[in-house]
Protein backbone atom coordinates (compact mmCIF):
# COMPACT_ATOMS: atom_id res chain seq x y z
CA UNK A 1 58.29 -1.99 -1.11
CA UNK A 2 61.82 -3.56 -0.25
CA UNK A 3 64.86 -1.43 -0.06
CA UNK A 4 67.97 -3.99 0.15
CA UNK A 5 70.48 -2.19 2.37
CA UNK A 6 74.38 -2.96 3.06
CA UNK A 7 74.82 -3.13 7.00
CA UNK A 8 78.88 -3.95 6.35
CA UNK A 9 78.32 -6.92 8.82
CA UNK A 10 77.40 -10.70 8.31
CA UNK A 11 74.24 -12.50 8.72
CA UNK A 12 75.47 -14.24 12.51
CA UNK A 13 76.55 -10.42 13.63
CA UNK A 14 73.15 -8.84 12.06
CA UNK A 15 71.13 -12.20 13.94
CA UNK A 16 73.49 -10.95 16.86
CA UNK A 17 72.44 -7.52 17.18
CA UNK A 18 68.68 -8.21 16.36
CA UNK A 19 66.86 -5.11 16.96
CA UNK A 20 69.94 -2.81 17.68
CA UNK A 21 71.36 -3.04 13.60
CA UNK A 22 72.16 0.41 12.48
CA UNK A 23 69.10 0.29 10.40
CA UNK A 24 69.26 3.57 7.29
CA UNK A 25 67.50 7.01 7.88
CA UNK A 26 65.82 8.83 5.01
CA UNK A 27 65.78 12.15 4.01
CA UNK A 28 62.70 11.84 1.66
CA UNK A 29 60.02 8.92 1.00
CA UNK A 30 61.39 6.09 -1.39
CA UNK A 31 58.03 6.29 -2.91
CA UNK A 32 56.57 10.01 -2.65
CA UNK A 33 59.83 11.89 -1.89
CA UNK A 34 58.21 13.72 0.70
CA UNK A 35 60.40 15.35 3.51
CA UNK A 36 60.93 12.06 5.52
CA UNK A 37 61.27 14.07 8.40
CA UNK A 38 58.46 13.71 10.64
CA UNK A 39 56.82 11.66 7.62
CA UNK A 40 58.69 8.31 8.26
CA UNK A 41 58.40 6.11 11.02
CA UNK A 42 59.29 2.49 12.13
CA UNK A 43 56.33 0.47 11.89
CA UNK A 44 57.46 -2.72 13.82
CA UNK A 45 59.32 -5.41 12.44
CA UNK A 46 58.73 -8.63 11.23
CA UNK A 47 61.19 -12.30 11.81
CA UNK A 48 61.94 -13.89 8.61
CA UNK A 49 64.22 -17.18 8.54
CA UNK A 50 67.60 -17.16 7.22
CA UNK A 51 69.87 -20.03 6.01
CA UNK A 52 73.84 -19.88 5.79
CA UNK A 53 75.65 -23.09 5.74
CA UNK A 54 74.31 -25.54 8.40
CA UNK A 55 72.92 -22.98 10.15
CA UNK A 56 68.83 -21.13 10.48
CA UNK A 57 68.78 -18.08 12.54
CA UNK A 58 65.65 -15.82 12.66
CA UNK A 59 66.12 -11.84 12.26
CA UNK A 60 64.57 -9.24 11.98
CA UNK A 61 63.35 -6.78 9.51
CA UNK A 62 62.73 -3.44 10.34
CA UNK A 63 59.44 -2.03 8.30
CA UNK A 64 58.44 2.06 8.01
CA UNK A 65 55.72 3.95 7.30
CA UNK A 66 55.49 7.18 5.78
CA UNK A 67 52.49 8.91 6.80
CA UNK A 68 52.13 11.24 4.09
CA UNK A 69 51.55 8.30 1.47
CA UNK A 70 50.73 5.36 3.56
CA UNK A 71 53.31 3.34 1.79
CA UNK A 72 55.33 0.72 3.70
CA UNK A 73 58.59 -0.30 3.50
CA UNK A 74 61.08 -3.50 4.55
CA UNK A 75 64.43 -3.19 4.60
CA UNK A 76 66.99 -6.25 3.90
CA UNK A 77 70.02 -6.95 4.62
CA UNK A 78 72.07 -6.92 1.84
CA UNK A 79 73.26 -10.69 2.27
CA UNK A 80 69.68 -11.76 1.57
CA UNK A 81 67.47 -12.17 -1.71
CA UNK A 82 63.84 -10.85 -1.15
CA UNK A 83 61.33 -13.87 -1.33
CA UNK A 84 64.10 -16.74 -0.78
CA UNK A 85 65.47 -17.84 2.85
CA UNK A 86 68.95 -18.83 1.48
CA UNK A 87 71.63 -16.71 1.71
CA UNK A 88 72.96 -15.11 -1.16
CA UNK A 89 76.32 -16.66 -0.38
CA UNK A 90 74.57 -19.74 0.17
CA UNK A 91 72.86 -19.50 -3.39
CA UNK A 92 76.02 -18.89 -5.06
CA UNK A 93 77.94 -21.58 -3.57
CA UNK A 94 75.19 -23.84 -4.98
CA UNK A 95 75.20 -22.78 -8.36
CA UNK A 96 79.30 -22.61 -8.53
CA UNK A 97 79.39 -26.42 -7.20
CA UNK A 98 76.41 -27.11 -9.66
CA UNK A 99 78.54 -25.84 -12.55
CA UNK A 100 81.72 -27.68 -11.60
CA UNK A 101 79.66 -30.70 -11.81
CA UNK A 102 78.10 -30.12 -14.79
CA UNK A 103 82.08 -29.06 -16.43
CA UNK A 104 83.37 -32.46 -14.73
CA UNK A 105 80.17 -34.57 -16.37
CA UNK A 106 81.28 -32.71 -19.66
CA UNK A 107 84.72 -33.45 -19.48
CA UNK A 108 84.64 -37.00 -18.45
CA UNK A 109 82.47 -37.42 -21.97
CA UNK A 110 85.39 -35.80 -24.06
């Protein structure tokens, strides 16, 4: 399961820190709502690329357990789409200068 998360920093500070984010605590399983206390655990972490600008930095994700289901979890950074190594920034810059194009084709036919 993915839980997206909001750090409140940006992909080169979250690269920066590595490791040492602020990663959430749980009060009860995502999936089983079991007390997470004693329940959940970090289970490692895994690198995954991300792309901003001109730039590929790996981080990591940090991945728990809870030992009364046996369910894993990742959790992203906020700035990323699960699945895609693009930025969401990135992503959105695309589509906004693939739009102006597409206006600008349609206009210059008018």
């Amino acid at each position: 399961m993915i839980i997206l998360h909001d750090f409140g920093i940006s992909l080169e500070e979250y690269a920066i820190n590595g490791k040492k984010n602020k990663f959430p605590t749980f009060d009860k399983c995502p999936n089983c709502n079991c007390v997470a206390s004693g329940n959940l655990h970090r289970h490692g972490y895994y690198w995954r690329n991300a792309i901003a600008e001109e730039k590929e930095v790996k981080i990591p994700i940090c991945r728990i357990i809870c030992l009364s289901c046996k369910k894993t979890f990742s959790i992203i950074p906020d700035f990323l789409i699960p699945y895609f190594q693009h930025s969401l920034e990135i992503i959105l810059k695309r589509i906004e200068q693939f739009l102006e194009s597409m206006c600008q084709v349609f206009l210059d036919r008018v």
